[in-house]
PDB file of N, CA and C in Angstrom:
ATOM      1  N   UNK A   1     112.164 108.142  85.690  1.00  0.00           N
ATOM      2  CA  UNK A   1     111.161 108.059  84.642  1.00  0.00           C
ATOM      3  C   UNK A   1     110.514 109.438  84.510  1.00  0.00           C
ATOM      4  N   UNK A   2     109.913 109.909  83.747  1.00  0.00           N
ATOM      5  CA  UNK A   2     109.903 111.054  83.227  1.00  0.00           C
ATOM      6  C   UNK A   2     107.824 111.389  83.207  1.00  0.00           C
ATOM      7  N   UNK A   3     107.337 112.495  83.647  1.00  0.00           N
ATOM      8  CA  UNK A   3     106.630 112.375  83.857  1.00  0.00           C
ATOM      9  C   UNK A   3     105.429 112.331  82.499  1.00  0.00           C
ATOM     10  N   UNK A   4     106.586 112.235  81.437  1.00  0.00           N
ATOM     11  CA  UNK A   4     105.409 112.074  80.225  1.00  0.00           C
ATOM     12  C   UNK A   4     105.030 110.334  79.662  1.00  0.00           C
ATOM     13  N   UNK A   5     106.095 109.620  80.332  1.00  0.00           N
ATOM     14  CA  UNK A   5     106.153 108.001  80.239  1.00  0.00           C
ATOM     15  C   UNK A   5     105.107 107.879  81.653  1.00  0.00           C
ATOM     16  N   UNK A   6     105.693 108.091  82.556  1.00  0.00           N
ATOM     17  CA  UNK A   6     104.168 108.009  83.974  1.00  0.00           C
ATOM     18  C   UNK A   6     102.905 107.990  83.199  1.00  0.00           C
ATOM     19  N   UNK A   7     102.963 109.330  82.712  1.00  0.00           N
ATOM     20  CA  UNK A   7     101.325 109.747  82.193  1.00  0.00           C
ATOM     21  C   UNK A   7     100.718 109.152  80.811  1.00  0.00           C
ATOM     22  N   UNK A   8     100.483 107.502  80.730  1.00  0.00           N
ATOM     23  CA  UNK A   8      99.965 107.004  79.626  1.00  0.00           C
ATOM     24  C   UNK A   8      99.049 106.830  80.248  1.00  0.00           C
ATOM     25  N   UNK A   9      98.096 105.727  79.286  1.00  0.00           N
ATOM     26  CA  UNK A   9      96.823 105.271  79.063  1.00  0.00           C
ATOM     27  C   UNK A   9      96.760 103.603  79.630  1.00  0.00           C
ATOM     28  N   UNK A  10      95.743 103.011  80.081  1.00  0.00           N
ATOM     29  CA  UNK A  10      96.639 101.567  80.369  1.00  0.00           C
ATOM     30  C   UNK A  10      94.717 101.120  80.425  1.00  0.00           C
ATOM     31  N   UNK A  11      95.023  99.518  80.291  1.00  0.00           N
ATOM     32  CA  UNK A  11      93.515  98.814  80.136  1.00  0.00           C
ATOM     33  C   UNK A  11      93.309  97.983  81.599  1.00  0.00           C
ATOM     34  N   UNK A  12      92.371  98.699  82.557  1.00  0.00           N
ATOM     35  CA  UNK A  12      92.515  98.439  83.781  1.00  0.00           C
ATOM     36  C   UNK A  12      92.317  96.266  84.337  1.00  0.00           C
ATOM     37  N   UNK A  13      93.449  96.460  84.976  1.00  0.00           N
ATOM     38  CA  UNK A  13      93.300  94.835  85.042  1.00  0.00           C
ATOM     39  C   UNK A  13      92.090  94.041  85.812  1.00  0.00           C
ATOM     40  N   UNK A  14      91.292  95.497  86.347  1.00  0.00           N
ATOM     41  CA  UNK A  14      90.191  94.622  87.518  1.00  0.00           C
ATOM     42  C   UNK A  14      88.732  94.380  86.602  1.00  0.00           C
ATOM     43  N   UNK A  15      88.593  95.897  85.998  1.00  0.00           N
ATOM     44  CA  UNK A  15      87.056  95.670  85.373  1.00  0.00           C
ATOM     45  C   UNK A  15      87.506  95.398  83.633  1.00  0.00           C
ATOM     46  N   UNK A  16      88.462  95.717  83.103  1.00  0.00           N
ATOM     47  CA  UNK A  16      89.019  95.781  81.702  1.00  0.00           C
ATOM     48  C   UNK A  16      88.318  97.143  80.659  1.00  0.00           C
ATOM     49  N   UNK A  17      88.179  98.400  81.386  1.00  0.00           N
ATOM     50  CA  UNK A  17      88.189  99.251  80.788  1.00  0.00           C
ATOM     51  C   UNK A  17      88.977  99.659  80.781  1.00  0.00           C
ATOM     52  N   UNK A  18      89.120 101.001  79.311  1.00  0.00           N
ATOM     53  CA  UNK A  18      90.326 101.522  78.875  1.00  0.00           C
ATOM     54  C   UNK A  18      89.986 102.775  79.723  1.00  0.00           C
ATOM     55  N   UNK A  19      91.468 102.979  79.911  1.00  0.00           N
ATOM     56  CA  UNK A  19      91.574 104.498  81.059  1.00  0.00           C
ATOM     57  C   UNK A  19      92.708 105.767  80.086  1.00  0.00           C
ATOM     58  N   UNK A  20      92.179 106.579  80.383  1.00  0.00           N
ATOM     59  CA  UNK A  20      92.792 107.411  79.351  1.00  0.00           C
ATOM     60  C   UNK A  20      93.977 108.023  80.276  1.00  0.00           C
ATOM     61  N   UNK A  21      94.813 108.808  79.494  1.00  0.00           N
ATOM     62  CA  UNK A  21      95.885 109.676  80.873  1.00  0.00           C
ATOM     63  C   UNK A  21      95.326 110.804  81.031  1.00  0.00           C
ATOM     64  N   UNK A  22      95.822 111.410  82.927  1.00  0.00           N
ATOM     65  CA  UNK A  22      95.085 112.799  82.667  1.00  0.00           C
ATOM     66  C   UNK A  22      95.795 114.227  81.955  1.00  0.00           C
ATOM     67  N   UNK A  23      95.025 114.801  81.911  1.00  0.00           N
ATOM     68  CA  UNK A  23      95.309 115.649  80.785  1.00  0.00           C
ATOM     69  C   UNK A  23      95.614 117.120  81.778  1.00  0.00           C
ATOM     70  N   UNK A  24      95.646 117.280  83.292  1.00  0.00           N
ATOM     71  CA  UNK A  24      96.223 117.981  84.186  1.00  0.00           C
ATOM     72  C   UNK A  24      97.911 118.267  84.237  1.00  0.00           C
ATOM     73  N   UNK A  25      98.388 117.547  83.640  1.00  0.00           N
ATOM     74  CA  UNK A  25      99.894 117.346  84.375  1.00  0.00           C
ATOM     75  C   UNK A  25     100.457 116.360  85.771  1.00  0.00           C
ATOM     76  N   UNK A  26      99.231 115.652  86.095  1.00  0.00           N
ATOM     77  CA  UNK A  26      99.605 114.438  86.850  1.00  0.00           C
ATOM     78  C   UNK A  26      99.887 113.391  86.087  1.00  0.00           C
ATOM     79  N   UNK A  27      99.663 112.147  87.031  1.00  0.00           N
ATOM     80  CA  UNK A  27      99.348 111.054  85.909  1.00  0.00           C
ATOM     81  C   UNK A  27      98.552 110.062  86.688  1.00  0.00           C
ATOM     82  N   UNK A  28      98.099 109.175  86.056  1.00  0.00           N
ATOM     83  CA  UNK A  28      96.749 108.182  86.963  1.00  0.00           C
ATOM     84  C   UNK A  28      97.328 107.163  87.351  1.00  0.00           C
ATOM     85  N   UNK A  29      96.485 106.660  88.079  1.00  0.00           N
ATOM     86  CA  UNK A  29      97.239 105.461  89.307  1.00  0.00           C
ATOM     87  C   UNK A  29      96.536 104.394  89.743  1.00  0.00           C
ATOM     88  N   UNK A  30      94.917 104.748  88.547  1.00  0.00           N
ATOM     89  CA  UNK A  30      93.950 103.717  89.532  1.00  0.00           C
ATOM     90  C   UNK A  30      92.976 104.234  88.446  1.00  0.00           C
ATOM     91  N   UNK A  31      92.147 102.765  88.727  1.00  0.00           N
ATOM     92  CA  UNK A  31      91.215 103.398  87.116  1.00  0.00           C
ATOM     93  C   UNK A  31      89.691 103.959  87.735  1.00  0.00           C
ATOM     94  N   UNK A  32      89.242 104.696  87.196  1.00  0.00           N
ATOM     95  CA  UNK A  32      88.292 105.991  87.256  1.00  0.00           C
ATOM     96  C   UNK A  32      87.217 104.978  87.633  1.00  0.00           C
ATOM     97  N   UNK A  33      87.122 103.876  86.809  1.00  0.00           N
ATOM     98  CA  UNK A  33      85.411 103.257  86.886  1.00  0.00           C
ATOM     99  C   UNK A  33      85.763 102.283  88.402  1.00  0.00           C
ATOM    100  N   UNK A  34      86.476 101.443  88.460  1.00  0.00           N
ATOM    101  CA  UNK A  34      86.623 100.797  89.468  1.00  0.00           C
ATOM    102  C   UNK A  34      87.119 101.050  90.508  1.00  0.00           C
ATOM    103  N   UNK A  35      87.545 102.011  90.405  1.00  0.00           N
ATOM    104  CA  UNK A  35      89.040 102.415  91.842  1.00  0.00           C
ATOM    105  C   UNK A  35      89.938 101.960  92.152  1.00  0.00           C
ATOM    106  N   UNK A  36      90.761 100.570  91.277  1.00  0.00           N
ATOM    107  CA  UNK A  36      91.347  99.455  91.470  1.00  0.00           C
ATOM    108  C   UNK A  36      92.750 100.186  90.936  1.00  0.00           C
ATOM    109  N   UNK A  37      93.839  99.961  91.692  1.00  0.00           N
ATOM    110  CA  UNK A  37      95.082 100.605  91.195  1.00  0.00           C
ATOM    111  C   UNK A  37      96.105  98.790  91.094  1.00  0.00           C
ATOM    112  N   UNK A  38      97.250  99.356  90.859  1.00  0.00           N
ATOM    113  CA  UNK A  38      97.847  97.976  90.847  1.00  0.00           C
ATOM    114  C   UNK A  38      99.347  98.125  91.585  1.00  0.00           C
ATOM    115  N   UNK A  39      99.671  97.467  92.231  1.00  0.00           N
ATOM    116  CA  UNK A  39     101.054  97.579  93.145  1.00  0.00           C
ATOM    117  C   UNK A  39     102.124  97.327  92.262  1.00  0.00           C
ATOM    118  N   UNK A  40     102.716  99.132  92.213  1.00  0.00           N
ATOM    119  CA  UNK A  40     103.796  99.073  90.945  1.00  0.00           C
ATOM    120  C   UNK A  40     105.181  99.644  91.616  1.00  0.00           C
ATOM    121  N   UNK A  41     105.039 100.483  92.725  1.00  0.00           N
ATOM    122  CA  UNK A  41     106.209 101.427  93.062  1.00  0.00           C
ATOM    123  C   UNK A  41     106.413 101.056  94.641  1.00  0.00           C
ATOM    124  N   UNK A  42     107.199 101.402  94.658  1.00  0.00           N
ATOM    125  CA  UNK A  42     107.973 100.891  96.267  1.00  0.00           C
ATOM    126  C   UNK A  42     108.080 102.438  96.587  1.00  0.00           C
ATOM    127  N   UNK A  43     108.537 103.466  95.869  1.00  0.00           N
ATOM    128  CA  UNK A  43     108.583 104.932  95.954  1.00  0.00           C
ATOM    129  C   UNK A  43     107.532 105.458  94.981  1.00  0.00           C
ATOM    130  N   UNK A  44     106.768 106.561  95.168  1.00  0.00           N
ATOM    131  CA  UNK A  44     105.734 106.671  94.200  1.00  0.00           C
ATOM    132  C   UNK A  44     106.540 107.464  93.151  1.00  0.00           C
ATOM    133  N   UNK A  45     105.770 106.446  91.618  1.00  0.00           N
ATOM    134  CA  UNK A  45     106.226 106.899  90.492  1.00  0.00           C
ATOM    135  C   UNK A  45     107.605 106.258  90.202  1.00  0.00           C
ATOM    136  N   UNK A  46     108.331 105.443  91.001  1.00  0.00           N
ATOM    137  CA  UNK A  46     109.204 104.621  90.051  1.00  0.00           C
ATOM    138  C   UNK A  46     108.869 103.431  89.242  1.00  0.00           C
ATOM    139  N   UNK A  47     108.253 102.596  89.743  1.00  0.00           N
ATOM    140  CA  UNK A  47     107.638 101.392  89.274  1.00  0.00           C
ATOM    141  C   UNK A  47     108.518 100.315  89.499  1.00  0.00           C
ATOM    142  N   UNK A  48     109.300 100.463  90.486  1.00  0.00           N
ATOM    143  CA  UNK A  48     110.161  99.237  90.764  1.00  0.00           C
ATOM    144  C   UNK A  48     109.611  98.147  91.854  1.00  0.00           C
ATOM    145  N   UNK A  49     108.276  98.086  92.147  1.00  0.00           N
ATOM    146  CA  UNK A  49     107.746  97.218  92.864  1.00  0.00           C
ATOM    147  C   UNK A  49     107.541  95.693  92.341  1.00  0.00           C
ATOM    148  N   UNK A  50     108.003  94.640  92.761  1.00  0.00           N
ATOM    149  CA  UNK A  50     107.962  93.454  91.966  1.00  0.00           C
ATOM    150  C   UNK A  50     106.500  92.722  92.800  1.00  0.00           C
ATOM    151  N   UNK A  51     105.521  93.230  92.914  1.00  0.00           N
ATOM    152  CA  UNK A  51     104.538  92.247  93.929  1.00  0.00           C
ATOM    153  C   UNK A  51     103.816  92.304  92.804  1.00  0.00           C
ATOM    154  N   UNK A  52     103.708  94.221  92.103  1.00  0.00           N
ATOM    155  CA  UNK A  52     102.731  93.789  90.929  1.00  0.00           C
ATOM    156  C   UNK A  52     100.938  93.116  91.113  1.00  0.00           C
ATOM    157  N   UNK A  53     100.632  93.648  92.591  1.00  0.00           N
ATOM    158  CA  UNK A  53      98.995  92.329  92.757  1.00  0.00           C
ATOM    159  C   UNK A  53      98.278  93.607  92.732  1.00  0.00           C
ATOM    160  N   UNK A  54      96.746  93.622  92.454  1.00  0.00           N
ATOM    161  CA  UNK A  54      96.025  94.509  92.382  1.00  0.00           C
ATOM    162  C   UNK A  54      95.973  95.056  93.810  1.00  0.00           C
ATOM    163  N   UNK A  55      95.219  96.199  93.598  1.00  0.00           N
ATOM    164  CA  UNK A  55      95.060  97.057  95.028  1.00  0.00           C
ATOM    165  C   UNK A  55      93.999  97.312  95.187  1.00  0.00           C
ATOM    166  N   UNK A  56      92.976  96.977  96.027  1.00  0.00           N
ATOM    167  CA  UNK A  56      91.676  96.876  96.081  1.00  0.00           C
ATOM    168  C   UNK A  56      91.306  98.408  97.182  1.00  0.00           C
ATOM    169  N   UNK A  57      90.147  99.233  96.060  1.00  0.00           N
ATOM    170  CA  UNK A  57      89.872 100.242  97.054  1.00  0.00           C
ATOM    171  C   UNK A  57      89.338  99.957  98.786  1.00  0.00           C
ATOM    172  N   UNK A  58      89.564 100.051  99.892  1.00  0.00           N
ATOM    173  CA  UNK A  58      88.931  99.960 100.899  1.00  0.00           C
ATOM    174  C   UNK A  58      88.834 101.037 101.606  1.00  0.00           C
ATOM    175  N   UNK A  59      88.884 102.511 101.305  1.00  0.00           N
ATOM    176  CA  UNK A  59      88.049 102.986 101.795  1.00  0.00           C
ATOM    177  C   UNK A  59      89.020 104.796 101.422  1.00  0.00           C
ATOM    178  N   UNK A  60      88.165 105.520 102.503  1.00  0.00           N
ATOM    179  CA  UNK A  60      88.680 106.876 101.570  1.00  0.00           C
ATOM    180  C   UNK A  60      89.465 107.873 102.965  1.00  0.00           C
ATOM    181  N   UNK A  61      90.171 108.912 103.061  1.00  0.00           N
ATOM    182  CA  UNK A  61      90.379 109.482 104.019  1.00  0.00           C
ATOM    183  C   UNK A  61      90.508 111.058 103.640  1.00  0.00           C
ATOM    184  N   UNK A  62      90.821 111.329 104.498  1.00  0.00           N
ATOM    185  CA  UNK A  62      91.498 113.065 104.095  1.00  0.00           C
ATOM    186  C   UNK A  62      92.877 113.595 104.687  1.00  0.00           C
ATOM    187  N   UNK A  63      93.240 114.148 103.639  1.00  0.00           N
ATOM    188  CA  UNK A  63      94.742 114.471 103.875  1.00  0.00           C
ATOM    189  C   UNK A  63      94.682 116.152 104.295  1.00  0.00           C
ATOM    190  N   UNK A  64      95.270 117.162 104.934  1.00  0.00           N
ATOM    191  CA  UNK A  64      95.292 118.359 104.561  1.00  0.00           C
ATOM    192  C   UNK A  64      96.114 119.442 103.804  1.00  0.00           C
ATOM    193  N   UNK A  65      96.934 118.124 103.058  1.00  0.00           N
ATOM    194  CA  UNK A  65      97.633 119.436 101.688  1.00  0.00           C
ATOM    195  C   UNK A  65      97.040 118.807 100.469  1.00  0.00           C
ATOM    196  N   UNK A  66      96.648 117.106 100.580  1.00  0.00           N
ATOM    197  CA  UNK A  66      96.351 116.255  99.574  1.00  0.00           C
ATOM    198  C   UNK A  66      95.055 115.817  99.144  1.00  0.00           C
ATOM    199  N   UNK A  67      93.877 116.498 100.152  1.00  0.00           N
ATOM    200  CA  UNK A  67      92.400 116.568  99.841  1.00  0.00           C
ATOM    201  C   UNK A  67      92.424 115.218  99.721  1.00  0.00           C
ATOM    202  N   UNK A  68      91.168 114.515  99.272  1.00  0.00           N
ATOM    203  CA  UNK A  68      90.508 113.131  99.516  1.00  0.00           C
ATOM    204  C   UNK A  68      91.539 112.418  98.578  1.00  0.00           C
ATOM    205  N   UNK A  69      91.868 111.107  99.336  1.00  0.00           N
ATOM    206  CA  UNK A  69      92.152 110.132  99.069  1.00  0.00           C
ATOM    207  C   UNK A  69      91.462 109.090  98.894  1.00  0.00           C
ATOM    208  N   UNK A  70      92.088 107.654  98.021  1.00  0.00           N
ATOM    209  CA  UNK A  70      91.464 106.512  98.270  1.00  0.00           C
ATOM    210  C   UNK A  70      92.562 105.475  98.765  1.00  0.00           C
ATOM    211  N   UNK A  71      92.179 104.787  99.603  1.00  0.00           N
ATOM    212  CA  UNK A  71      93.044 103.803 100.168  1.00  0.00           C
ATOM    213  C   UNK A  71      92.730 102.448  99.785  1.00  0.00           C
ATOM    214  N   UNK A  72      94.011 101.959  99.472  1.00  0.00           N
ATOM    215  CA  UNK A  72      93.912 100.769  98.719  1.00  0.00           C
ATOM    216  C   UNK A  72      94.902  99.286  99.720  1.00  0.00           C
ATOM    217  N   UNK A  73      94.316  98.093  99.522  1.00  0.00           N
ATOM    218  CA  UNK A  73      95.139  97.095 100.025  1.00  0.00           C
ATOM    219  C   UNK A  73      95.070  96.506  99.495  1.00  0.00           C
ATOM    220  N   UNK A  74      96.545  95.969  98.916  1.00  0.00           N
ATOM    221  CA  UNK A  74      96.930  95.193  97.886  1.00  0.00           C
ATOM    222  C   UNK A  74      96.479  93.738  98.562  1.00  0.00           C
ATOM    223  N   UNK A  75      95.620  92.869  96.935  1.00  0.00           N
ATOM    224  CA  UNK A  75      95.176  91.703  97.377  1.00  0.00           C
ATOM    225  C   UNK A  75      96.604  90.823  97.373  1.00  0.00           C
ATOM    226  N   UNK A  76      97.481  90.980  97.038  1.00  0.00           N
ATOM    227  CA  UNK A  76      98.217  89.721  97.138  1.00  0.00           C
ATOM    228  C   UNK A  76      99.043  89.787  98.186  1.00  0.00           C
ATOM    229  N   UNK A  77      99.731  91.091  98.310  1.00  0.00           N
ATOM    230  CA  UNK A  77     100.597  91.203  99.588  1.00  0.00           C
ATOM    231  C   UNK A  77     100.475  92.043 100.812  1.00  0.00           C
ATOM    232  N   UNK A  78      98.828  92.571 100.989  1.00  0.00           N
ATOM    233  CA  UNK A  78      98.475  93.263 101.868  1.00  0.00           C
ATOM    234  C   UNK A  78      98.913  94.476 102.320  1.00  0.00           C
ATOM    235  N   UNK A  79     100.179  95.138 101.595  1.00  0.00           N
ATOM    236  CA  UNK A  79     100.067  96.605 101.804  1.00  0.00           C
ATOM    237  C   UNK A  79      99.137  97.511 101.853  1.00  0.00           C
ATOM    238  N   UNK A  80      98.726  98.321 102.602  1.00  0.00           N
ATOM    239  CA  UNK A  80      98.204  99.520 102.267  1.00  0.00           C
ATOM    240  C   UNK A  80      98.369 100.702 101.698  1.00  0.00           C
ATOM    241  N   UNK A  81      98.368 101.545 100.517  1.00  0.00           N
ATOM    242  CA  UNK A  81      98.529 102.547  99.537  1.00  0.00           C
ATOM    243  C   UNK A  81      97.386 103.679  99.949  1.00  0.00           C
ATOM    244  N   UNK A  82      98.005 105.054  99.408  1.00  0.00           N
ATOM    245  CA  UNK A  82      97.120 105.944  99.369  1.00  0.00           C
ATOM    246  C   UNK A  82      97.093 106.462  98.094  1.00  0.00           C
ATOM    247  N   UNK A  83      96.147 106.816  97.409  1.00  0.00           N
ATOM    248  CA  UNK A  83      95.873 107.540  96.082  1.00  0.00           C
ATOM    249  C   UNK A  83      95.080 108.857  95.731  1.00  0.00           C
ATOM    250  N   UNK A  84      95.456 109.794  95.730  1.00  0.00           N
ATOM    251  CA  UNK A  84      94.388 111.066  95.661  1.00  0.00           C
ATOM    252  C   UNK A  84      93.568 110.745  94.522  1.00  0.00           C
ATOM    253  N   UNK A  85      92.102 111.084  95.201  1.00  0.00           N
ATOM    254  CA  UNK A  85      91.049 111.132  93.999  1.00  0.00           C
ATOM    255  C   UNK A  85      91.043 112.177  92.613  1.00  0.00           C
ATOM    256  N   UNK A  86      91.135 111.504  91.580  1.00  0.00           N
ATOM    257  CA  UNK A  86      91.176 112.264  90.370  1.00  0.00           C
ATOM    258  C   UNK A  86      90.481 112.926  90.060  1.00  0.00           C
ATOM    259  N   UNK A  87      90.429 114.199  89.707  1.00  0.00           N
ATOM    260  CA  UNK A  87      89.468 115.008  89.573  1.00  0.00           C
ATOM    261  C   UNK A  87      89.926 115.596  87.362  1.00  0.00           C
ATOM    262  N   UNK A  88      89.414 114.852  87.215  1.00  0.00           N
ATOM    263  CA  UNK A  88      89.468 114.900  85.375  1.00  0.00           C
ATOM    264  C   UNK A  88      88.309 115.217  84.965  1.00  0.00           C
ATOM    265  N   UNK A  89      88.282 115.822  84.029  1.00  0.00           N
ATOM    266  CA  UNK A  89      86.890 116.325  82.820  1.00  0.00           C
ATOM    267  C   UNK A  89      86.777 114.908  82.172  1.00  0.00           C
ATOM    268  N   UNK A  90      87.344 114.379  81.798  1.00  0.00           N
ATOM    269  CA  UNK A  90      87.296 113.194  80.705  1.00  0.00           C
ATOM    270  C   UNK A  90      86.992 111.976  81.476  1.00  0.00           C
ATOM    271  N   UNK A  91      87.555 111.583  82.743  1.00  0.00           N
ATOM    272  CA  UNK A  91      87.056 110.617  83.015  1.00  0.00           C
ATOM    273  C   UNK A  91      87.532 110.957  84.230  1.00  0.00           C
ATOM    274  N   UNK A  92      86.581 111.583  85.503  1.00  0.00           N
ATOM    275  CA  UNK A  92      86.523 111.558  86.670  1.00  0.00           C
ATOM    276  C   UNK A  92      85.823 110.281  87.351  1.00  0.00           C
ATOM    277  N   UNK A  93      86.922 110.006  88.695  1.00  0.00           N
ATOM    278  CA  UNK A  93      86.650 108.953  89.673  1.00  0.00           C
ATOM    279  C   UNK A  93      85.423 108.897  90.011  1.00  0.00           C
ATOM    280  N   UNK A  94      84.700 107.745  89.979  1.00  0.00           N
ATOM    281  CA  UNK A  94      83.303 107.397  89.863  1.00  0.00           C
ATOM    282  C   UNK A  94      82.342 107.436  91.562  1.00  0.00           C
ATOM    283  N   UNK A  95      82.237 108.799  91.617  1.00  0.00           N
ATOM    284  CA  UNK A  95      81.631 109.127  92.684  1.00  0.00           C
ATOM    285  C   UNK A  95      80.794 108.199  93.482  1.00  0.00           C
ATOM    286  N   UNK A  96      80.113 107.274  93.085  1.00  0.00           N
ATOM    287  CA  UNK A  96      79.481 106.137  93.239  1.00  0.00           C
ATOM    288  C   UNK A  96      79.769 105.152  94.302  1.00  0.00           C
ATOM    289  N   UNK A  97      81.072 104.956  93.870  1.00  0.00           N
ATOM    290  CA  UNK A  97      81.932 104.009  94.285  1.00  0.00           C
ATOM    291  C   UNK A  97      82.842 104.652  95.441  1.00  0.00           C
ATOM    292  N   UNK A  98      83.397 106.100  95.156  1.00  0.00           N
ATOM    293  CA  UNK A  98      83.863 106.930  96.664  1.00  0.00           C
ATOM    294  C   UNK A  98      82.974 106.883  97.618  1.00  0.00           C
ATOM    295  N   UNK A  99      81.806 107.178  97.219  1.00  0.00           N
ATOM    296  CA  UNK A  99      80.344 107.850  98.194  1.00  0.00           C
ATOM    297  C   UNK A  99      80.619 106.242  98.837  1.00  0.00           C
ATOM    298  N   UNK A 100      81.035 104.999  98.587  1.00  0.00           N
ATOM    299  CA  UNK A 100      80.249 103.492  99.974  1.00  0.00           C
ATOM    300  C   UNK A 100      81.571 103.047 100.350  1.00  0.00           C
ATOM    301  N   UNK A 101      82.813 104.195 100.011  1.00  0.00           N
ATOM    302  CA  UNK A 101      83.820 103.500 100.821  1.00  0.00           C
ATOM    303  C   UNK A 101      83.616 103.739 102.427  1.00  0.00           C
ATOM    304  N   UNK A 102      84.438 103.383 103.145  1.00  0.00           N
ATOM    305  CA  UNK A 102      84.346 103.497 104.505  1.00  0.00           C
ATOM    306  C   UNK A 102      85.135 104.792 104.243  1.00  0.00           C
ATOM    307  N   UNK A 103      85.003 105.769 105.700  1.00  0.00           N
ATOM    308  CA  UNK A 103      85.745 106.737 105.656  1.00  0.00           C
ATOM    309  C   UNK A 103      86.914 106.399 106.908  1.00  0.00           C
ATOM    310  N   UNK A 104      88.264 106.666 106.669  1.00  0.00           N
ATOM    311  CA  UNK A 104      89.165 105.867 106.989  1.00  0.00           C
ATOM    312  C   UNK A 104      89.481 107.063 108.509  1.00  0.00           C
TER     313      UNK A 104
END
């Protein structure tokens, strides 16, 4: 998949705001207001994961090539995921909500 199909816009399934794509050359993985990502890839960025259950933020860590993360465990099948925090002009990750995760 191509990283200009990755990088859309999508209407987040936890709080139902619209999330825009980022405009860096990444692409988003988890929506800005909630932190809620959704279990899509078995490899990151294919999307061949069939569990498909939301991924609930639980808490944050640090990487040292990948700077802050958020860590997520999927409510339906209990994986754990990592997601680097987005750092966007347009709609940056809601500090709010990083600042009372646990630090992992």
């Amino acid at each position: 998949m191509s990283r200009k199909k990755e990088n859309t816009g999508f209407v987040c399934e936890n709080c139902s705001k619209i999330v825009l794509p980022l405009s860096n050359g990444s692409y988003r993985n988890h929506c800005p207001f909630c932190l809620y990502s959704k279990h899509m890839d078995i490899i990151s960025g294919d999307r061949n994961n069939m569990c498909q259950g939301l991924l609930r933020p639980i808490g944050i860590k640090y990487h040292s090539k990948k700077g802050m993360q958020i860590v997520h465990k999927c409510v339906k099948c209990g994986e754990v995921k990592v997601n680097i925090i987005a750092e966007d002009i347009k709609q940056p990750d809601n500090i709010n909500i990083i600042l009372k995760l646990k630090v992992l």
